[in-house]
Protein backbone atom coordinates (compact mmCIF):
# COMPACT_ATOMS: atom_id res chain seq x y z
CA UNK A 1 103.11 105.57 62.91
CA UNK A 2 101.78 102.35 61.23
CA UNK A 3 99.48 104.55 58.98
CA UNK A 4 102.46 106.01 57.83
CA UNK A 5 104.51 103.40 56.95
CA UNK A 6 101.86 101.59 55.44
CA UNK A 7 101.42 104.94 53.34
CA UNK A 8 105.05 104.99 52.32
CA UNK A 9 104.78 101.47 51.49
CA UNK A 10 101.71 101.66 49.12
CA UNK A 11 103.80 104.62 47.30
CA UNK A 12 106.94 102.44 46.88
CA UNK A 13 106.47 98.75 48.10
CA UNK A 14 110.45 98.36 47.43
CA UNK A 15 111.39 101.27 49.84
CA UNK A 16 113.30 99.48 52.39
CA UNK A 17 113.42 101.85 55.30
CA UNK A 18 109.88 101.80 55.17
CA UNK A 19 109.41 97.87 55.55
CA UNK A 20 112.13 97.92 58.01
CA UNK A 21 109.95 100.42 60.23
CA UNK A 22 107.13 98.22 59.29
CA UNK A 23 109.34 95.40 60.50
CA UNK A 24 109.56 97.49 64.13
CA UNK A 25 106.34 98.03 64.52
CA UNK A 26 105.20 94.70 64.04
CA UNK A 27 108.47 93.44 66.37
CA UNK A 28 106.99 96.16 69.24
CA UNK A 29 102.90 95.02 68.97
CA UNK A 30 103.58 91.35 67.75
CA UNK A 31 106.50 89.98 68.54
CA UNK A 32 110.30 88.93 66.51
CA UNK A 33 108.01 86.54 64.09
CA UNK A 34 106.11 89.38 62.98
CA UNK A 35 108.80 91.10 62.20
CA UNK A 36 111.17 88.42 60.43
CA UNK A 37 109.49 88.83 57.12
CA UNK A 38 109.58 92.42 56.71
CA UNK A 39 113.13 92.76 57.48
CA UNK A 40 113.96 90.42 55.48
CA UNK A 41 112.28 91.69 52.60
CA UNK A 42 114.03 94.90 53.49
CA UNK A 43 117.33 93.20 53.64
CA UNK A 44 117.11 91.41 49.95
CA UNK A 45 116.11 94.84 48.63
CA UNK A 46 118.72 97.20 50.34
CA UNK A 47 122.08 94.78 51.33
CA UNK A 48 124.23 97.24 52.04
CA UNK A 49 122.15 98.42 54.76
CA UNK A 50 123.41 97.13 57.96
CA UNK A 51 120.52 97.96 60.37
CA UNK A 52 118.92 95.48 58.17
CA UNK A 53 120.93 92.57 59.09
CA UNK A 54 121.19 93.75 62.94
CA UNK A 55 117.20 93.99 62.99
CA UNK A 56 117.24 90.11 61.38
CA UNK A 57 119.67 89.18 63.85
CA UNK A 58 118.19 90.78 66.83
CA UNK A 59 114.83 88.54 66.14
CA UNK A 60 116.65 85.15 65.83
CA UNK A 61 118.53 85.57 68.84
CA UNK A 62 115.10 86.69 70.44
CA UNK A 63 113.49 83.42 68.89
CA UNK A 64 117.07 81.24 69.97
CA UNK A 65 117.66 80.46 65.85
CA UNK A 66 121.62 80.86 66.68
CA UNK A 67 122.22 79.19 63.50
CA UNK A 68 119.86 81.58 61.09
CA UNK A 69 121.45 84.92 63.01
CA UNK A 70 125.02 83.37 62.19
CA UNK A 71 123.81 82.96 58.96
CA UNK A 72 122.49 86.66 58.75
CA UNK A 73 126.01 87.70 60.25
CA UNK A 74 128.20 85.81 58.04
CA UNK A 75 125.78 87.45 54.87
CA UNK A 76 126.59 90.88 56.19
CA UNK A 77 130.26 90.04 56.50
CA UNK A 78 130.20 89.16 52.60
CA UNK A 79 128.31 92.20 51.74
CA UNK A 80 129.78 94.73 54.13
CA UNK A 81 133.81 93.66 53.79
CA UNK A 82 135.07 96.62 56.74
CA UNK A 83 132.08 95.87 59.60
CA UNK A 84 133.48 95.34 62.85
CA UNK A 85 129.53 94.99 64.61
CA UNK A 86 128.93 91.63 62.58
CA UNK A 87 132.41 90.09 63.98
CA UNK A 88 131.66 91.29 67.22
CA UNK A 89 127.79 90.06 67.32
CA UNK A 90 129.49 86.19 65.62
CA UNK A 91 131.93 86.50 68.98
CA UNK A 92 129.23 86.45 71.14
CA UNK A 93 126.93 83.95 69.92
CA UNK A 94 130.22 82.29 69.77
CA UNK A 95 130.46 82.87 73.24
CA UNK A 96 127.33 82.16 74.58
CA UNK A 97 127.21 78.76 72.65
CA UNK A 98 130.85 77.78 74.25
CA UNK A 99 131.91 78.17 70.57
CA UNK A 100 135.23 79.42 72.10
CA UNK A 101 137.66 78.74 69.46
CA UNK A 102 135.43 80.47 66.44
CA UNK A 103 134.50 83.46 68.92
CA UNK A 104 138.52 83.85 69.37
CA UNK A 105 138.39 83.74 65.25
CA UNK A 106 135.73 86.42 64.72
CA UNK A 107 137.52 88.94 67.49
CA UNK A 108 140.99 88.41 65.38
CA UNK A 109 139.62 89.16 62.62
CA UNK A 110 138.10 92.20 63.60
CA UNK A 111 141.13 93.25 65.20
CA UNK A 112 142.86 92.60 62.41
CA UNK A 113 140.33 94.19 60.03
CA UNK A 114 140.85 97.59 62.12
């Protein structure tokens, strides 16, 4: 699989699907750090991709950088105006920080939204 994307990368280094299954296989064999880079050069290319952002997130929560997935979240929010997931993924971080008030935001909104 690497061969491949490593393949479709050297025939179009901006082709975002491929750097975010780069991005996998690196998260799989290496770890979230390993990962971070290529899905975030995936995400600056492609920003209306949301498995993008989700991928980014994923690896900060793994890593415990709350603050840079909220960050990632709040990003896909502005680029992606009608996503419920990115409310829903803020709520629990929310959550799990005792953020209650802001996770009690982030649902409303998505209620709201839908």
């Amino acid at each position: 699989a690497q061969a491949c994307f490593t393949q479709a990368l050297m025939l179009d280094p901006n082709y975002d699907l491929s750097l975010s299954g780069f991005g996998d296989l690196n998260r799989d064999s290496k770890g979230p750090n390993a990962a971070i880079p290529y899905y975030h050069k995936a995400l600056t290319m492609n920003p209306l991709r949301e498995s993008h952002y989700v991928k980014l997130t994923k690896c900060y929560l793994e890593l415990k950088q709350y603050g840079k997935a909220i960050h990632v979240l709040q990003a896909g929010q502005a680029h992606l105006k009608n996503n419920a997931q990115f409310g829903l993924m803020l709520a629990e971080i929310y959550t799990e920080k005792r953020m209650y008030r802001k996770a009690y935001d982030e649902l409303q909104a998505v209620i709201e939204k839908n």
